[in-house]
N, C-alpha and C. Protein backbone atom coordinates (compact mmCIF):
# COMPACT_ATOMS: atom_id res chain seq x y z
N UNK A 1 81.53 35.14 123.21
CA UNK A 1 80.42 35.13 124.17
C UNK A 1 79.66 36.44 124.06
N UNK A 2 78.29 36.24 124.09
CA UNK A 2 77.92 37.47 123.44
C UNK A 2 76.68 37.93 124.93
N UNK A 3 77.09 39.01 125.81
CA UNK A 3 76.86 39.55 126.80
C UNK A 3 76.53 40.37 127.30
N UNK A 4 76.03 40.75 128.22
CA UNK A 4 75.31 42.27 129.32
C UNK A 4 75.08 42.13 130.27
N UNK A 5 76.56 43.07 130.52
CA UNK A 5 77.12 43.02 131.95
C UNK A 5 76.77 44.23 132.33
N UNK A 6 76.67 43.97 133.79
CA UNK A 6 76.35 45.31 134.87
C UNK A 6 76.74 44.80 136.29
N UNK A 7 77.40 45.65 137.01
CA UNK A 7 78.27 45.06 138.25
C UNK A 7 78.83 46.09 138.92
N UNK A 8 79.08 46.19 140.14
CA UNK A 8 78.98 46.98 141.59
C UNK A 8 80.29 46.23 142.34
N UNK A 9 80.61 47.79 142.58
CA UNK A 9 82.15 46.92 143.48
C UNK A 9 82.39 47.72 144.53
N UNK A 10 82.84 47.17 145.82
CA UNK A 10 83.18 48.33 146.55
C UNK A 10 84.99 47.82 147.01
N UNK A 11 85.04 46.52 147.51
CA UNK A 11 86.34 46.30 147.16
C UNK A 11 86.63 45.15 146.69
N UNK A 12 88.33 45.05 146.67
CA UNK A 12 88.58 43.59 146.33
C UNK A 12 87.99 42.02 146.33
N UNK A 13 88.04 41.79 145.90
CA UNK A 13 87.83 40.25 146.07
C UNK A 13 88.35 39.21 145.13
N UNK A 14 87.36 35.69 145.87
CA UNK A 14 87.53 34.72 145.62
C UNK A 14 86.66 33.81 145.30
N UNK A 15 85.25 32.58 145.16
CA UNK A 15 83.70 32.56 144.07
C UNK A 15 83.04 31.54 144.68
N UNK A 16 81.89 31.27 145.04
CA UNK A 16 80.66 30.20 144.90
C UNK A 16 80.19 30.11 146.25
N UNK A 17 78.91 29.22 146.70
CA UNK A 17 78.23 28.87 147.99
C UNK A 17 78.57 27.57 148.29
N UNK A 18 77.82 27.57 149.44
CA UNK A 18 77.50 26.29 150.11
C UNK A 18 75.72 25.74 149.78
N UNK A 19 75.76 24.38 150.00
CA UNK A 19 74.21 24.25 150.36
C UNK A 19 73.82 24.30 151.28
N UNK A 20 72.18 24.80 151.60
CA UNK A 20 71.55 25.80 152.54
C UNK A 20 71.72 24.71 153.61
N UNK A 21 71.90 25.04 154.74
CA UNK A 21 72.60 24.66 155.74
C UNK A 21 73.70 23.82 156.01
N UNK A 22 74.64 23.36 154.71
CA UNK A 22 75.92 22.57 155.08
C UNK A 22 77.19 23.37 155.35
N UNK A 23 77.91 23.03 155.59
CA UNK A 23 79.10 23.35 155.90
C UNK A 23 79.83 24.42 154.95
N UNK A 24 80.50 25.58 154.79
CA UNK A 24 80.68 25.83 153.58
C UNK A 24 82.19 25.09 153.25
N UNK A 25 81.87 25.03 151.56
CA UNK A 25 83.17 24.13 151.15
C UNK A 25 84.17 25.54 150.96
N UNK A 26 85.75 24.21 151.44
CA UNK A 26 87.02 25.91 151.72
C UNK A 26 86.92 26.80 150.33
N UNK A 27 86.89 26.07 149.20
CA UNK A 27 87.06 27.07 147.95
C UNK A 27 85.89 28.30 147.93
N UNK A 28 84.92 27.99 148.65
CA UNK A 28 83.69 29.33 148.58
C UNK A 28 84.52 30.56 149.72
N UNK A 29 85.06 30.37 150.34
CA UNK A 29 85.27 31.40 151.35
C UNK A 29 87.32 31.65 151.77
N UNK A 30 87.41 33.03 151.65
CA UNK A 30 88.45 33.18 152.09
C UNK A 30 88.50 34.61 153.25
N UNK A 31 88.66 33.70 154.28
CA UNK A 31 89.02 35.02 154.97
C UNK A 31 87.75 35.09 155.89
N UNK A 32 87.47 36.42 155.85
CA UNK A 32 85.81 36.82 156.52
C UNK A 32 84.91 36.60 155.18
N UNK A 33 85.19 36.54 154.15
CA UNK A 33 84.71 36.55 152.76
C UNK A 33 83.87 35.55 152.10
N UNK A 34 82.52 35.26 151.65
CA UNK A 34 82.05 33.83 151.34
C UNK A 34 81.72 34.82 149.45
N UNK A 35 81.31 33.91 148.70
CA UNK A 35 81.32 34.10 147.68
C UNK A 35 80.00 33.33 147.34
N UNK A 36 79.40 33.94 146.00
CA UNK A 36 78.38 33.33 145.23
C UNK A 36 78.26 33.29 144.17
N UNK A 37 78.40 32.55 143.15
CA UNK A 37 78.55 32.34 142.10
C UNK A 37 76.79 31.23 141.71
N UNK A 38 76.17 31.65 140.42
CA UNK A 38 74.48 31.23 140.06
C UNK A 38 74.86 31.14 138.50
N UNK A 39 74.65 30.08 137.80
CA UNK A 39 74.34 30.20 136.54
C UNK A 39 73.22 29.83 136.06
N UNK A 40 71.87 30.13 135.89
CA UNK A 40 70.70 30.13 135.88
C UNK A 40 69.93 30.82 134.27
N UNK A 41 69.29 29.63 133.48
CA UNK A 41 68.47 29.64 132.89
C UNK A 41 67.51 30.87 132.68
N UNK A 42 67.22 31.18 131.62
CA UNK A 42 66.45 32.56 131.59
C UNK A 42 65.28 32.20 130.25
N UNK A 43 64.49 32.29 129.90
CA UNK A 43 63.13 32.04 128.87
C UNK A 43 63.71 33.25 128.16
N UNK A 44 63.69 32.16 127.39
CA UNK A 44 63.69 33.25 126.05
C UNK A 44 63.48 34.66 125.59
N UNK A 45 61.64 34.83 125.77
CA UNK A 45 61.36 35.99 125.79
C UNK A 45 61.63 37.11 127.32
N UNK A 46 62.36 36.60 127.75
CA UNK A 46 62.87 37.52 129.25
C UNK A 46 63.82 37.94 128.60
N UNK A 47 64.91 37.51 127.95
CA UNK A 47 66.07 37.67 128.05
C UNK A 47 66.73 39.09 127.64
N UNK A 48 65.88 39.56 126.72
CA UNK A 48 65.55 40.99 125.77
C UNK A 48 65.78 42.28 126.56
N UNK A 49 64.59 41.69 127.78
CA UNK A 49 64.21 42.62 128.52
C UNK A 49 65.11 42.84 129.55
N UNK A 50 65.19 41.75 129.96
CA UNK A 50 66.66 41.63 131.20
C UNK A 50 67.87 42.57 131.01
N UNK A 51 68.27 41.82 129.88
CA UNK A 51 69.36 42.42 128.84
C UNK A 51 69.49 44.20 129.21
N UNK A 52 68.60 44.63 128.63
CA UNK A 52 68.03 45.88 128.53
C UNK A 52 68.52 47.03 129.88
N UNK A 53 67.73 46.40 131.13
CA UNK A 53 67.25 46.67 132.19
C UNK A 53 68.81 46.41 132.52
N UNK A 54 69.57 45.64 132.32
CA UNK A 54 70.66 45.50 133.28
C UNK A 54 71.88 46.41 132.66
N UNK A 55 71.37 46.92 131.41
CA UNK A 55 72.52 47.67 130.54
C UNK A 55 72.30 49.00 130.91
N UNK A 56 71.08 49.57 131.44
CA UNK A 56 70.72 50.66 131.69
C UNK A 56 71.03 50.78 133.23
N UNK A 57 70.67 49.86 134.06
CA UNK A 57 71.40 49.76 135.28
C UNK A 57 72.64 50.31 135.75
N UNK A 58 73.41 49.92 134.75
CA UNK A 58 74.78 49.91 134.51
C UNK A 58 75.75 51.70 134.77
N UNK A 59 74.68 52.40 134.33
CA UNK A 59 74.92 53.45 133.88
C UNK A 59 73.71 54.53 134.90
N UNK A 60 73.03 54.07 135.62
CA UNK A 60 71.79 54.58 136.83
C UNK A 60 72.49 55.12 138.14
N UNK A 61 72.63 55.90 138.85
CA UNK A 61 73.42 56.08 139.33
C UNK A 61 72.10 55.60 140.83
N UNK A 62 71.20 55.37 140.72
CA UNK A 62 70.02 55.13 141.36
C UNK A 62 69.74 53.91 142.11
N UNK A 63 69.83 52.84 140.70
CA UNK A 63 70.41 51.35 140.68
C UNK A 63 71.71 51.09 141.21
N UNK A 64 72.77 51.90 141.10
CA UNK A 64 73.45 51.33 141.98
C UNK A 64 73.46 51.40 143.78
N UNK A 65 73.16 52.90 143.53
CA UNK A 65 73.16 52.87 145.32
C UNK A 65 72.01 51.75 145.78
N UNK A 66 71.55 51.46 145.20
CA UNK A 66 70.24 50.71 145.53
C UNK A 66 70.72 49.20 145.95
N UNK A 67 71.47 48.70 145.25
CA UNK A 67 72.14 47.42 145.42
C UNK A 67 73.17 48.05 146.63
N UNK A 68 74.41 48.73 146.51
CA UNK A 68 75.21 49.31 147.72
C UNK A 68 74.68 49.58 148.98
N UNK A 69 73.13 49.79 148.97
CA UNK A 69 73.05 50.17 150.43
C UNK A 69 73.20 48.97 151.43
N UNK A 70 73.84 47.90 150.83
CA UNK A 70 73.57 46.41 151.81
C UNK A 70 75.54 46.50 151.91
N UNK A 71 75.69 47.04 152.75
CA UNK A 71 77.43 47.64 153.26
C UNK A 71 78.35 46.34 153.47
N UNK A 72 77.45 44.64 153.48
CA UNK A 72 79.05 44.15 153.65
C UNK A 72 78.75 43.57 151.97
N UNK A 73 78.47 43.93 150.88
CA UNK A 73 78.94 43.53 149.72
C UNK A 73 80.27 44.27 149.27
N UNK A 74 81.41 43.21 149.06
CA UNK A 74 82.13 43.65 147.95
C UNK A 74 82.12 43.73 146.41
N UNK A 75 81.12 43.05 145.92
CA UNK A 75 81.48 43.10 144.73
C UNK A 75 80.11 42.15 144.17
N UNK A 76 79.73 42.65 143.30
CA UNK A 76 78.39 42.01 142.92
C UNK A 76 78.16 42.02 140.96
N UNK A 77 77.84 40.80 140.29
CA UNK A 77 77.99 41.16 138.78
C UNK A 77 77.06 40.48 138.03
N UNK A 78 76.63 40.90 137.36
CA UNK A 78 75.51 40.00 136.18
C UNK A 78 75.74 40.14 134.82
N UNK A 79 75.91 39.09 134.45
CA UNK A 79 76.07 38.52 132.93
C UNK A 79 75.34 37.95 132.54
N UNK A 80 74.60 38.17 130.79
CA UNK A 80 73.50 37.20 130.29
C UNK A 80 74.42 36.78 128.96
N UNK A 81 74.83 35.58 129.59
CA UNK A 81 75.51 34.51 128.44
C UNK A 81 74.25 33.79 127.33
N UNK A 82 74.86 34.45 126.25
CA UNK A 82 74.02 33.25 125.13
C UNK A 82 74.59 32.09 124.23
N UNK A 83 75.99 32.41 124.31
CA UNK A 83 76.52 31.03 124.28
C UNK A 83 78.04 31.22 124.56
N UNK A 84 79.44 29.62 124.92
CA UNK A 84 80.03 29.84 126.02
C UNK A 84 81.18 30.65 125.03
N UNK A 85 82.42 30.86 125.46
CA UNK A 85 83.57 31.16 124.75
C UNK A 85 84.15 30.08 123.88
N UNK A 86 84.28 31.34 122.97
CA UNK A 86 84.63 30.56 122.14
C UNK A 86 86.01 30.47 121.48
N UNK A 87 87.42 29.39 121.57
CA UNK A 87 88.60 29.83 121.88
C UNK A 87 89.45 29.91 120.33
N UNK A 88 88.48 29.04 119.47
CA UNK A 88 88.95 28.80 118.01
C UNK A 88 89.41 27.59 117.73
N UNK A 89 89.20 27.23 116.70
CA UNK A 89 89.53 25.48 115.66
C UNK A 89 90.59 25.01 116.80
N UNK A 90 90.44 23.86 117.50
CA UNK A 90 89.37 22.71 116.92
C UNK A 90 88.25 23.44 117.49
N UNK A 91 88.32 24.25 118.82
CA UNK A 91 86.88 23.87 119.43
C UNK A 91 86.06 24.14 118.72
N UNK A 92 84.82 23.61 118.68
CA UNK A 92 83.34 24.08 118.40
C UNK A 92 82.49 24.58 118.85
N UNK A 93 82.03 25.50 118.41
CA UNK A 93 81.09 26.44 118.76
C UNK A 93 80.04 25.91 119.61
N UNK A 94 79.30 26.51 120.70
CA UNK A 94 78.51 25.76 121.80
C UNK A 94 77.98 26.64 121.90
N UNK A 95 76.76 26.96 120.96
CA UNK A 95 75.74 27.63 121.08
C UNK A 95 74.34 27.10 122.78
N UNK A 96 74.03 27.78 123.42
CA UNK A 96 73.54 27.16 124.55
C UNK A 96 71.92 27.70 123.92
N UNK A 97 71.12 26.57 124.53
CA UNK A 97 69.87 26.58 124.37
C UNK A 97 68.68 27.28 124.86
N UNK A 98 69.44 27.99 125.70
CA UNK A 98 69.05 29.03 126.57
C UNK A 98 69.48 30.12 126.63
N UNK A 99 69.26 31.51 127.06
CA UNK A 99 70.21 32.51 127.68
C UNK A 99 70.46 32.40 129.11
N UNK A 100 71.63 32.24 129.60
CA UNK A 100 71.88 31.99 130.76
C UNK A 100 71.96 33.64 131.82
N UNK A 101 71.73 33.59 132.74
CA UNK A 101 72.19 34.58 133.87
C UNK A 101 73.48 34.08 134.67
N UNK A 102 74.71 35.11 134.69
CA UNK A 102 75.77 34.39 135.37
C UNK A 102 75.59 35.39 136.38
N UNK A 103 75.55 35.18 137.68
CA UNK A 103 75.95 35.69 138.74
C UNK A 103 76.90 35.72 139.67
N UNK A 104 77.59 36.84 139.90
CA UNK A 104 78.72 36.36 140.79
C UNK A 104 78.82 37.60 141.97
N UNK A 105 78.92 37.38 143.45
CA UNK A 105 78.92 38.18 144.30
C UNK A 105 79.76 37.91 145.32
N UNK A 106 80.85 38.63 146.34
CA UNK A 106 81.42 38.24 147.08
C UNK A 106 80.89 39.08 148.19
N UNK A 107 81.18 38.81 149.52
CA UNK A 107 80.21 39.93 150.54
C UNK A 107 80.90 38.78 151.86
N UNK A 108 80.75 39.92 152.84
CA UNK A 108 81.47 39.28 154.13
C UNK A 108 80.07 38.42 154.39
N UNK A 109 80.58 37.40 155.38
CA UNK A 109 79.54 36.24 154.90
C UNK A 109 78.83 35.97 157.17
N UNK A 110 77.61 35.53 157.37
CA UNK A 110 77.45 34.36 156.26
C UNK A 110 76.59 33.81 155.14
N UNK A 111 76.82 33.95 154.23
CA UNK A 111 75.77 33.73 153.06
C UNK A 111 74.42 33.75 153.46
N UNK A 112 73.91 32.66 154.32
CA UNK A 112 72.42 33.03 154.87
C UNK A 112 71.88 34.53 154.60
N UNK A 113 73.10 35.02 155.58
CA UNK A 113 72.37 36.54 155.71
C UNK A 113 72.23 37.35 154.60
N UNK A 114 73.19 37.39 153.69
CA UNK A 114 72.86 37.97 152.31
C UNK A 114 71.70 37.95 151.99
N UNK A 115 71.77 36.59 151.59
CA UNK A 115 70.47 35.93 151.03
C UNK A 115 69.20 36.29 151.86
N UNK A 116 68.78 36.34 152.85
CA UNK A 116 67.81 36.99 154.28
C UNK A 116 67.77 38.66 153.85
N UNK A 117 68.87 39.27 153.78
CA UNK A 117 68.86 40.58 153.39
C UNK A 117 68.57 40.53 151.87
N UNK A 118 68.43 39.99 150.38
CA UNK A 118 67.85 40.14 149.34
C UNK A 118 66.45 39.62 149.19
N UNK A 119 66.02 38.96 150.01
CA UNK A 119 64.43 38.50 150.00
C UNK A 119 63.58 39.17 150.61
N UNK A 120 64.06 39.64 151.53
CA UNK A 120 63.19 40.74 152.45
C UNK A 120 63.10 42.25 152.35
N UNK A 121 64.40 42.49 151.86
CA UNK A 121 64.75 44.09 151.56
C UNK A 121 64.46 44.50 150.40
N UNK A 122 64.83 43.70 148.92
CA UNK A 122 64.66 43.69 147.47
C UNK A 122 63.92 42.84 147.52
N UNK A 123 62.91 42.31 147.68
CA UNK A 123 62.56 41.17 146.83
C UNK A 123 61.96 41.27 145.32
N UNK A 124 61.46 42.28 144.99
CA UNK A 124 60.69 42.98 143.75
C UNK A 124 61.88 43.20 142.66
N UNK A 125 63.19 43.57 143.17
CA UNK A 125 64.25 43.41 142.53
C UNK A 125 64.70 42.18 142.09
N UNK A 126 64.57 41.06 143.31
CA UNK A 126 65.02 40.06 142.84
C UNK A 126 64.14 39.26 141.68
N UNK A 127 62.86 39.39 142.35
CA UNK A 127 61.94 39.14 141.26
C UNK A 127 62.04 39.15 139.73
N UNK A 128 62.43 40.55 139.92
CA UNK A 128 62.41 41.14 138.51
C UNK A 128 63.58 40.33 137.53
N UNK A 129 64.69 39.82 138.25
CA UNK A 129 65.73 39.81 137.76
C UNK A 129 65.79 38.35 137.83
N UNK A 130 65.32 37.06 138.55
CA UNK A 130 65.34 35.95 138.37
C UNK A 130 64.04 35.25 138.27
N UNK A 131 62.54 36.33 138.16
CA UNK A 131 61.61 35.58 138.64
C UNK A 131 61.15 35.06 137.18
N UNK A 132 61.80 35.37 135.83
CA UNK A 132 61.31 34.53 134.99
C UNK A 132 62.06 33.55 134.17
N UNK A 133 62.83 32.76 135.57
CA UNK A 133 64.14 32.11 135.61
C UNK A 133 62.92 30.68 135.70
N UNK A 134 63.81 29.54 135.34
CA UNK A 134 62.97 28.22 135.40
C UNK A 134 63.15 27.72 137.01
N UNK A 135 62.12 27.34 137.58
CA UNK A 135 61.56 26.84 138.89
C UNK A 135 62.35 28.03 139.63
N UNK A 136 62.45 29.28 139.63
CA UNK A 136 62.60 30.18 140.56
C UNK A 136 61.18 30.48 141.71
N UNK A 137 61.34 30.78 142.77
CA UNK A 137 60.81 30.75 143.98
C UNK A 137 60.58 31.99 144.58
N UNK A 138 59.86 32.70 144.28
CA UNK A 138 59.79 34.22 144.17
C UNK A 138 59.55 34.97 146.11
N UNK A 139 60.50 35.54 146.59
CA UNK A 139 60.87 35.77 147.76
C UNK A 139 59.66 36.89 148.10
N UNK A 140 59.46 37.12 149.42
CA UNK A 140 59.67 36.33 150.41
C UNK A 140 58.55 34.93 150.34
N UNK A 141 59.27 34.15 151.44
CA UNK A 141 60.41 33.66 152.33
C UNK A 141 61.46 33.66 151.74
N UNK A 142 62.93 33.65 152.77
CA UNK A 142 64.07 33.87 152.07
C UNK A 142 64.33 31.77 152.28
N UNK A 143 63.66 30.99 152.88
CA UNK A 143 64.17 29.40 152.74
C UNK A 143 64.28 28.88 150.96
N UNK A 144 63.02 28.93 150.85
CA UNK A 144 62.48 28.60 149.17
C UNK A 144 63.99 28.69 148.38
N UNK A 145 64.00 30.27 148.77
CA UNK A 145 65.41 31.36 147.66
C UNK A 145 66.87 30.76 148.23
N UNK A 146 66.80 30.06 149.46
CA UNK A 146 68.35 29.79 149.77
C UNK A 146 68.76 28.00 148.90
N UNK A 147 67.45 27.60 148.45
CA UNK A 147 67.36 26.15 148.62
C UNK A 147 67.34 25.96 147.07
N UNK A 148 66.94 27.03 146.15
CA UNK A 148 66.73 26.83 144.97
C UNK A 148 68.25 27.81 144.53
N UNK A 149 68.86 28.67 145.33
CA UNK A 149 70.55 29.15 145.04
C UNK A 149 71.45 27.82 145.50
N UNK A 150 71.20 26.98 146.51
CA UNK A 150 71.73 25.85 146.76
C UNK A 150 71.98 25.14 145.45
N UNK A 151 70.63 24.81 145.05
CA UNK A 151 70.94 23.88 143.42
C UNK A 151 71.33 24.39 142.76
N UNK A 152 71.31 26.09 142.14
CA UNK A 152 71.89 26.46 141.27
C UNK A 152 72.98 26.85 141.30
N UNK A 153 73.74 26.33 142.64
CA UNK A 153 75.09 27.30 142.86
C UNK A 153 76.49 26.86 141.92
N UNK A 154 77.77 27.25 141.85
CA UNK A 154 78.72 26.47 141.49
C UNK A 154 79.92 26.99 142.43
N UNK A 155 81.05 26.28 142.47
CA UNK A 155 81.96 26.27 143.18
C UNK A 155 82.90 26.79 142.24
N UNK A 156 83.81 28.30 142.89
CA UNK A 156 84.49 28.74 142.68
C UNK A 156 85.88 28.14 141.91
N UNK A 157 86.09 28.12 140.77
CA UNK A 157 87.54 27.52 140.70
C UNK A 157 89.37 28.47 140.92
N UNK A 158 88.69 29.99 141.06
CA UNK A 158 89.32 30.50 141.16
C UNK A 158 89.17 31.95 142.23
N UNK A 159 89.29 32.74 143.07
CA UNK A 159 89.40 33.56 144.34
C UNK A 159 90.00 34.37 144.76
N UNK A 160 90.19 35.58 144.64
CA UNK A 160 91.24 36.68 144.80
C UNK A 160 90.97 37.66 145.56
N UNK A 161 91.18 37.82 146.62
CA UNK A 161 91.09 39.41 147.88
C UNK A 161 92.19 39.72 148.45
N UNK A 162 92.00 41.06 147.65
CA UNK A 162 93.50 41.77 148.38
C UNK A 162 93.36 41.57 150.20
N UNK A 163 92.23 41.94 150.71
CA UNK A 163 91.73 42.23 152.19
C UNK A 163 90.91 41.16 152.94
N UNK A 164 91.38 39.92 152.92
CA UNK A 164 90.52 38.54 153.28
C UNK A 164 89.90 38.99 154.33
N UNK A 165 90.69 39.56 155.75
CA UNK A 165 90.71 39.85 156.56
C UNK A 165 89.79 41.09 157.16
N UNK A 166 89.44 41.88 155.88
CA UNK A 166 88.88 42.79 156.23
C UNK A 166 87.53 43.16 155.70
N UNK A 167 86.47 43.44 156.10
CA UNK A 167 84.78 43.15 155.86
C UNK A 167 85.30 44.93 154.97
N UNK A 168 84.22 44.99 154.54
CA UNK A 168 83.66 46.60 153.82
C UNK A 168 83.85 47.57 154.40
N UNK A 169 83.60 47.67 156.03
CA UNK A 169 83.31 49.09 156.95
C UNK A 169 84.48 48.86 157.62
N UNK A 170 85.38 48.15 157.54
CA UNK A 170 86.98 48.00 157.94
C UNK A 170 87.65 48.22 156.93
N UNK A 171 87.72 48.33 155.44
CA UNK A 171 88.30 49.01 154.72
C UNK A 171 88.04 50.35 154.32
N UNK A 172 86.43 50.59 154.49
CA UNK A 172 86.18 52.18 154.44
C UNK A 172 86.71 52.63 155.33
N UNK A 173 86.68 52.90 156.93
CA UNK A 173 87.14 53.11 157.88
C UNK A 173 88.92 53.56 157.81
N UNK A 174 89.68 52.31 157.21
CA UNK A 174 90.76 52.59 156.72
C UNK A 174 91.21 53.87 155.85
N UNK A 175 90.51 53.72 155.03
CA UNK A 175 90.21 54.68 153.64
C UNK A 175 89.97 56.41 154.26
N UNK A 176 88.90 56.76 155.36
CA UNK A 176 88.85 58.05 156.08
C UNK A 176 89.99 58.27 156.72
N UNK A 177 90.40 57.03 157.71
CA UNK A 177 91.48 57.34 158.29
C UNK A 177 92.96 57.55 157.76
N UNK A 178 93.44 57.51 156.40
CA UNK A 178 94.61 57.40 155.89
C UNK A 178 93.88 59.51 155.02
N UNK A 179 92.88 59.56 154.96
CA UNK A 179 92.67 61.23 154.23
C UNK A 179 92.89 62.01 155.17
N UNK A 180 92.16 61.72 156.27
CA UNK A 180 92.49 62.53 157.60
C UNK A 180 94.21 62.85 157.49
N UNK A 181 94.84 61.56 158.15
CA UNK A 181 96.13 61.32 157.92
C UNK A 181 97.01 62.47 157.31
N UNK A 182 96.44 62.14 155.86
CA UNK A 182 97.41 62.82 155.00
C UNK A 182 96.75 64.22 155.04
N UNK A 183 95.69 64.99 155.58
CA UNK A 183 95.41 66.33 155.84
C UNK A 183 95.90 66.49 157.20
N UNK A 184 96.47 65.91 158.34
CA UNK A 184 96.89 66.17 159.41
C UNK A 184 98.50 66.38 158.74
N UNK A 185 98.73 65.38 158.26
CA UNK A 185 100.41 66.03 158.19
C UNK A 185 100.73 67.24 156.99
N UNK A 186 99.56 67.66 156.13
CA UNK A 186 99.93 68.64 155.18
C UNK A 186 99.60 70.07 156.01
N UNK A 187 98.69 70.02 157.27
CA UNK A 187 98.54 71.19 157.80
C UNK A 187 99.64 71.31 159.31
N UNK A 188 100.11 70.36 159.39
CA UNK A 188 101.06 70.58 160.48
C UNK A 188 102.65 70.81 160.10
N UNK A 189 103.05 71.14 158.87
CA UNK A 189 103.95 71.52 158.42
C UNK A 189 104.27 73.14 158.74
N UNK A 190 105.34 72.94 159.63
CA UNK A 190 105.48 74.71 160.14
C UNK A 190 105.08 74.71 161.67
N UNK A 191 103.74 74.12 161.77
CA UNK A 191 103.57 73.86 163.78
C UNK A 191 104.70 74.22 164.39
N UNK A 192 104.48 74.83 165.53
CA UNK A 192 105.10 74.34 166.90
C UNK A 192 104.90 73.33 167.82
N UNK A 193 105.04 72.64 168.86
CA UNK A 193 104.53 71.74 169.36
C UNK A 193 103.44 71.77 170.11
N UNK A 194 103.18 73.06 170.56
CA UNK A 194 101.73 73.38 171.23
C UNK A 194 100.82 73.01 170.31
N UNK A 195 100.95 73.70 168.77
CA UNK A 195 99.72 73.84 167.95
C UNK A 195 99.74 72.49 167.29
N UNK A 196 100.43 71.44 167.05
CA UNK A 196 100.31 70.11 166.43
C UNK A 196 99.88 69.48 167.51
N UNK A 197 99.83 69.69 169.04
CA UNK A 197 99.25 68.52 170.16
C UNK A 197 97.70 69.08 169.36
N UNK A 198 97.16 70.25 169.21
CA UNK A 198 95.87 70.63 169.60
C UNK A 198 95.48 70.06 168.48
N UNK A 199 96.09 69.98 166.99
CA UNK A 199 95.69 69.95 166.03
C UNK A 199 95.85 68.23 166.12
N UNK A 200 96.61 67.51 166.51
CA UNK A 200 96.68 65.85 166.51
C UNK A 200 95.58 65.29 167.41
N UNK A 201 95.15 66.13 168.59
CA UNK A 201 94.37 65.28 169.09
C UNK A 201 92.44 65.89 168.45
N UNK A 202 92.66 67.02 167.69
CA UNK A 202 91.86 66.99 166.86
C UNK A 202 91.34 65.53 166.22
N UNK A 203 92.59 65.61 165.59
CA UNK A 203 92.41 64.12 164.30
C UNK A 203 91.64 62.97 164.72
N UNK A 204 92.45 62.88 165.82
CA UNK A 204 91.83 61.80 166.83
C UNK A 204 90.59 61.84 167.27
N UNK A 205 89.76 62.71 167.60
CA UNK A 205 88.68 63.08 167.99
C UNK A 205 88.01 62.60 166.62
N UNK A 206 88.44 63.25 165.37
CA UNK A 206 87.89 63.20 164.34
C UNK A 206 87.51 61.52 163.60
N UNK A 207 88.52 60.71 164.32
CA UNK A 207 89.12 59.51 163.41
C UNK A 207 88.46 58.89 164.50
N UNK A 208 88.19 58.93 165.61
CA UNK A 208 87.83 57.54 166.44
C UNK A 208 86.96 56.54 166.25
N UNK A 209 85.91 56.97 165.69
CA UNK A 209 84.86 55.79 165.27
C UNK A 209 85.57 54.90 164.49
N UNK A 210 86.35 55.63 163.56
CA UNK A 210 86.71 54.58 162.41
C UNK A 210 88.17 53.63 163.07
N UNK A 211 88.65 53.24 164.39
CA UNK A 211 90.04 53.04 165.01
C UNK A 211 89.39 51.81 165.47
């Protein structure tokens, strides 16, 4: 499979949507977690450029915060497939007629809102990156963009989060509070009990937002 990948993670994560307003099916979502998975058509002469733009991405330290500043994504990826895997004799080679865009994103859900937050916030991004996709629907409105990811969506066959349970700013939160932690008990080594109350309820003071 011959590819260019570029992809953003903040934590763990299981794959695919629902259609725009049905129910979501159980394999798209685990946990607080919904998933999106797009395999979408790309013209030919895009594909070069795409390619390009998403390899340099990759390596932008600009581009990424740029995608990160939307805090409940875990994990976000783009692949431009030009044809599928290939496993060896018998199979045959399956050159695709297209270059495809694979997309795959997991993010505390509910999908709507993602999708509401990439049409309105990026849309020039999104543009850029699907608008010379076949019958793409160039945002804003975010309906058009939920209805044309509806058709192009696929259903996860496979799903993995260490933290089902836990959105982005409940594992960061975790993450301050376990450094604190381990700098509260490396400086209270030697204390007396006067100076570890003053210094513990420090921590606490320090740690509360994130509790």
């Amino acid at each position: 499979m011959n590819t260019v990948v570029t992809e953003q993670r903040r934590t763990p994560a299981r794959a695919a949507v629902p259609s725009a307003g049905a129910t979501p099916v159980p394999g798209n979502r685990l946990g607080r977690l919904f998933c999106l998975t797009l395999f979408t058509p790309i013209r030919r002469q895009w594909a070069p450029v795409l390619s390009a733009a998403l390899w340099i991405a990759k390596w932008v330290p600009f581009a990424q915060k740029h995608i990160l500043q939307f805090n409940f994504i875990h994990f976000v990826r783009w692949t431009v497939v030009r044809e599928m895997p290939y496993n060896g004799a018998p199979q045959v080679r399956d050159r695709l007629n297209y270059p495809y865009l694979f997309f795959e994103s997991n993010f505390d859900g509910p999908w709507q809102h993602y999708i509401d937050a990439f049409a309105y916030v990026i849309p020039a991004d999104i543009r850029f990156v699907w608008g010379r996709g076949i019958a793409f629907p160039g945002p804003p409105p975010a309906e058009p963009l939920k209805a044309w990811i509806a058709m192009n969506s696929m259903e996860g066959g496979s799903y993995y989060c260490a933290y089902p349970e836990a959105s982005t700013r409940m594992v960061a939160s975790a993450l301050t509070v376990r450094t604190a932690l381990d700098q509260l008990i490396a400086d209270s080594s030697g204390m007396d009990a006067t100076d570890f109350k003053a210094r513990y309820e420090r921590f606490l003071c320090d740690v509360q937002g994130h509790l």
